[in-house]
Protein backbone atom coordinates (compact mmCIF):
# COMPACT_ATOMS: atom_id res chain seq x y z
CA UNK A 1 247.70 144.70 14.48
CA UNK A 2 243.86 143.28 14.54
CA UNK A 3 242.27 142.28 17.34
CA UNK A 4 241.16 138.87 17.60
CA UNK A 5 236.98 138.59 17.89
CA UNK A 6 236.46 136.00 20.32
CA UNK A 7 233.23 133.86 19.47
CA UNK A 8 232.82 131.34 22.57
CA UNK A 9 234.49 130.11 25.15
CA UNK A 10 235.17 125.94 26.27
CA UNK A 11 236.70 124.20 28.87
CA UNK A 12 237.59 120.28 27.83
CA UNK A 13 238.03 118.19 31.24
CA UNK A 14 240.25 115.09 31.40
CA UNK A 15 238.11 112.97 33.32
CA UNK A 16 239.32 109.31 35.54
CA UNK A 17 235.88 107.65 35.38
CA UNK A 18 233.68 108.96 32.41
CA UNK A 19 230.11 107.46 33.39
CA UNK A 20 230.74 109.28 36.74
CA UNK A 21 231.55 112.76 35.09
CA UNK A 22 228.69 112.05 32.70
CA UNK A 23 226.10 111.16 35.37
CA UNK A 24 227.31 114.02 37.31
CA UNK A 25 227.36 116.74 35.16
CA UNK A 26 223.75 115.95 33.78
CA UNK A 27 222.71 115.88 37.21
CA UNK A 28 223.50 119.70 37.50
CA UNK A 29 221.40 120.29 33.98
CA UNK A 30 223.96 119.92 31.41
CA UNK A 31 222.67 119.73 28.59
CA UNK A 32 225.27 117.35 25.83
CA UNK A 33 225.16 118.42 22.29
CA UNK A 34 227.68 116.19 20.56
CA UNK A 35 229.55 112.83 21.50
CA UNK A 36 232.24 110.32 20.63
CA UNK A 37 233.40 106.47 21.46
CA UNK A 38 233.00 103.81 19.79
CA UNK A 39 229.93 101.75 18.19
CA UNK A 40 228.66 100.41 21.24
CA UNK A 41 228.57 103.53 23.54
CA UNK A 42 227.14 105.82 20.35
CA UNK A 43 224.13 103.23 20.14
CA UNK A 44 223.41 103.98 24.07
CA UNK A 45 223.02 108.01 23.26
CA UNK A 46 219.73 109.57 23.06
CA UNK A 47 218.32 109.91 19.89
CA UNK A 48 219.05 113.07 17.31
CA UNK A 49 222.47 113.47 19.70
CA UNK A 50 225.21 114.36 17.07
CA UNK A 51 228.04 112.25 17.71
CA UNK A 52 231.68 110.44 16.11
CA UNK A 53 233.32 107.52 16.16
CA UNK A 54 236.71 107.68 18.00
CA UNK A 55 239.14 105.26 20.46
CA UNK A 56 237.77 106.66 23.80
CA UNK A 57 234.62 108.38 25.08
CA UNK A 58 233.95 112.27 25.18
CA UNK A 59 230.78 114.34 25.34
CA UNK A 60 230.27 118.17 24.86
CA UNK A 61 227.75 119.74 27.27
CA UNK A 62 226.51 123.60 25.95
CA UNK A 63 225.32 126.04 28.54
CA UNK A 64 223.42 128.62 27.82
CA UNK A 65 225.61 132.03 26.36
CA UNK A 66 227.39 129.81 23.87
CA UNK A 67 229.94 128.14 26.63
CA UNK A 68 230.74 124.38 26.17
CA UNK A 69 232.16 121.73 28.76
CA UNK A 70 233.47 118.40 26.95
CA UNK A 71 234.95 115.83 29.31
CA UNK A 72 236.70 112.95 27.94
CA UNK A 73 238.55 109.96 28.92
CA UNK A 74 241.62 110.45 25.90
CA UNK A 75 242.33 112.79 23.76
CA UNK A 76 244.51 112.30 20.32
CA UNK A 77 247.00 114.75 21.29
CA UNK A 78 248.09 113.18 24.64
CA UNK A 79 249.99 110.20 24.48
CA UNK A 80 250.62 109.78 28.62
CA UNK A 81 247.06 108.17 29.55
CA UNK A 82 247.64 108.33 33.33
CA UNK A 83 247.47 112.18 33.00
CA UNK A 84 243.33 110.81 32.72
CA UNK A 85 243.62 109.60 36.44
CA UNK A 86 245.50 112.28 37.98
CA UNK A 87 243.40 114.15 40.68
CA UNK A 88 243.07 118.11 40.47
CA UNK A 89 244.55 119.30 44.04
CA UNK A 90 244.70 122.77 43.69
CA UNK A 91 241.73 125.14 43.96
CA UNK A 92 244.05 127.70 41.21
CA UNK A 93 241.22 127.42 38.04
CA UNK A 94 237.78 127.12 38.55
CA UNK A 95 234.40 127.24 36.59
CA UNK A 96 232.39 130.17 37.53
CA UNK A 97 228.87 128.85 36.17
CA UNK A 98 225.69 131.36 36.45
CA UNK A 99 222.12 130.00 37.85
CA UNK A 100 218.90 131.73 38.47
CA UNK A 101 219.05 129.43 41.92
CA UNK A 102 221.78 127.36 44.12
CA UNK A 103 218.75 125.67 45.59
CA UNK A 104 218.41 122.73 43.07
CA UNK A 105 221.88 122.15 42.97
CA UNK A 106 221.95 122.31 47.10
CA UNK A 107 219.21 119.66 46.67
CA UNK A 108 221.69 117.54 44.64
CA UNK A 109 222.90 114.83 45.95
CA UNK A 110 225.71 114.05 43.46
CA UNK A 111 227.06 117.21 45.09
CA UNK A 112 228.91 117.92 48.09
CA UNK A 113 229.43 121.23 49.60
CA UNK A 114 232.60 121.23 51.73
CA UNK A 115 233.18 125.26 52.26
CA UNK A 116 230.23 127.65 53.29
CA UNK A 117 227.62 128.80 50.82
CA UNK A 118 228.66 132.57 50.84
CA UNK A 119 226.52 135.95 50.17
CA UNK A 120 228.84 138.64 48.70
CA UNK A 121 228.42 142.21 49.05
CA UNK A 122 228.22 142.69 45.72
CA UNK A 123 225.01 140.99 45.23
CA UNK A 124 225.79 137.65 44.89
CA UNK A 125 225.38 134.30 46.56
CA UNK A 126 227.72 131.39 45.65
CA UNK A 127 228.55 127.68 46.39
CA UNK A 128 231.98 125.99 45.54
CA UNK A 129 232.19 122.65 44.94
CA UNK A 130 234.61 119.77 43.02
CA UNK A 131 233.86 117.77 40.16
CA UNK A 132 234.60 113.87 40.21
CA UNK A 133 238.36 114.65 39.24
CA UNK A 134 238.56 117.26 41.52
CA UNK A 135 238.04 120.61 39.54
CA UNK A 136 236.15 123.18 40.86
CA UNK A 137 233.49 124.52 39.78
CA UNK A 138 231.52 127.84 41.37
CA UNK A 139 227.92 128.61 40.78
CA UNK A 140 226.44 132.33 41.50
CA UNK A 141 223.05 132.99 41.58
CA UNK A 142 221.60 136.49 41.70
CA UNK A 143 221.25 137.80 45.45
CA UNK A 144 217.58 138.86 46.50
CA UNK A 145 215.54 138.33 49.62
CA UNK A 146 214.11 135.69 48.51
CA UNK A 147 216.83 134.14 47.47
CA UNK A 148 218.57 133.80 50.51
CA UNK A 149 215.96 132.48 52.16
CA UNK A 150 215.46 130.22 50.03
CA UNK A 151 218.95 128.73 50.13
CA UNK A 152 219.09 129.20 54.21
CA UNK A 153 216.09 126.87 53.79
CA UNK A 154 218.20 123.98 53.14
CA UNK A 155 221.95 125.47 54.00
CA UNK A 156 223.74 127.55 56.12
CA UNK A 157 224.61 130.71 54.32
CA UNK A 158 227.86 132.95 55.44
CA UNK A 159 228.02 136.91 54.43
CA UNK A 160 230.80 138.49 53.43
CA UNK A 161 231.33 142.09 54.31
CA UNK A 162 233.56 144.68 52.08
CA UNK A 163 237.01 144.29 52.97
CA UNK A 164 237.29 148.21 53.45
C-alpha cells in the first residue's frame, strides 16, 4: 500500500459572529488570501484579494509553512445552522501557532489571557488563549533570555520544571 504525501495542513472554524472572528484574527497578523459572501461584502475586501460568490461569509487566512485557517459563518455541507452559534467548551483540540515573540500578541487587546504564560523546559515559552467561539489556540515562541524578559515585561511568566 502507498503512503499518502501530505501537502498542507487547514483548520476551517465555524464561527457565531464573523466580523468578530475576522477583526480578531487579523489582529493577531493573519494574513487572508481568499474570500466568499455575497456582492456586497466582496466589494468591502481589499483589493487583488481572490474571492467567490456564495450564501454566507468565509475567509481563508495562510500562515507562514503553508497552514491555512478559514472561518466561516455556513458551510454547504451543514444543513443545522445553529451548529454556527454553539460555543467550544472543551479545551480537547487546540491550535498550536509558532511566533518569533508572545509580546505583540500580550500587547493585544482583542486577547485575553486567562491561564499563566508558561516557560517549558524544553525551551519554550507559551500563552493559551480562546478565540471568539471559544477554540483555543496556543502560541510558542522560541525561549531565550531575552525573551523572557521581554514577556515578564508586560506578564507574569510561570516555569515549568521536568516532571522527573
Amino acid at each position: 500500500m502507498s503512503e499518502c504525501k501530505i501537502t498542507g495542513l487547514g483548520i476551517h472554524l465555524k464561527v457565531g459572529d464573523f466580523d468578530r472572528s475576522r477583526k480578531f484574527y487579523e489582529s493577531l497578523g493573519f494574513r487572508p488570501i481568499f474570500a466568499y459572501g455575497d456582492e456586497k461584502f466582496r466589494s468591502t475586501l481589499p483589493k487583488g484579494l481572490a474571492s467567490a460568490p456564495e450564501r454566507y461569509r468565509g475567509m481563508t487566512f495562510e500562515v507562514p509553512g503553508g497552514a491555512k485557517l478559514e472561518i466561516a459563518e455556513g458551510h454547504i455541507a451543514i444543513t443545522n445552522s445553529s451548529v454556527f452559534k454553539e460555543q467550544v467548551k472543551t479545551p480537547k483540540i487546540s491550535a498550536m501557532i509558532s511566533v518569533e515573540s508572545l509580546v505583540p500578541l500580550l500587547k493585544n487587546a482583542n486577547v485575553n489571557i486567562k491561564v499563566p504564560i508558561r516557560h517549558y523546559y524544553w525551551g519554550t515559552i507559551e500563552a493559551a488563549f480562546r478565540d471568539p467561539d471559544g477554540f483555543v489556540l496556543v502560541f510558542i515562541a522560541p525561549f531565550s533570555e531575552e525573551e523572557l524578559k521581554r514577556v515578564r515585561d508586560v506578564r507574569a511568566v510561570e516555569t515549568v520544571k521536568s516532571g522527573k
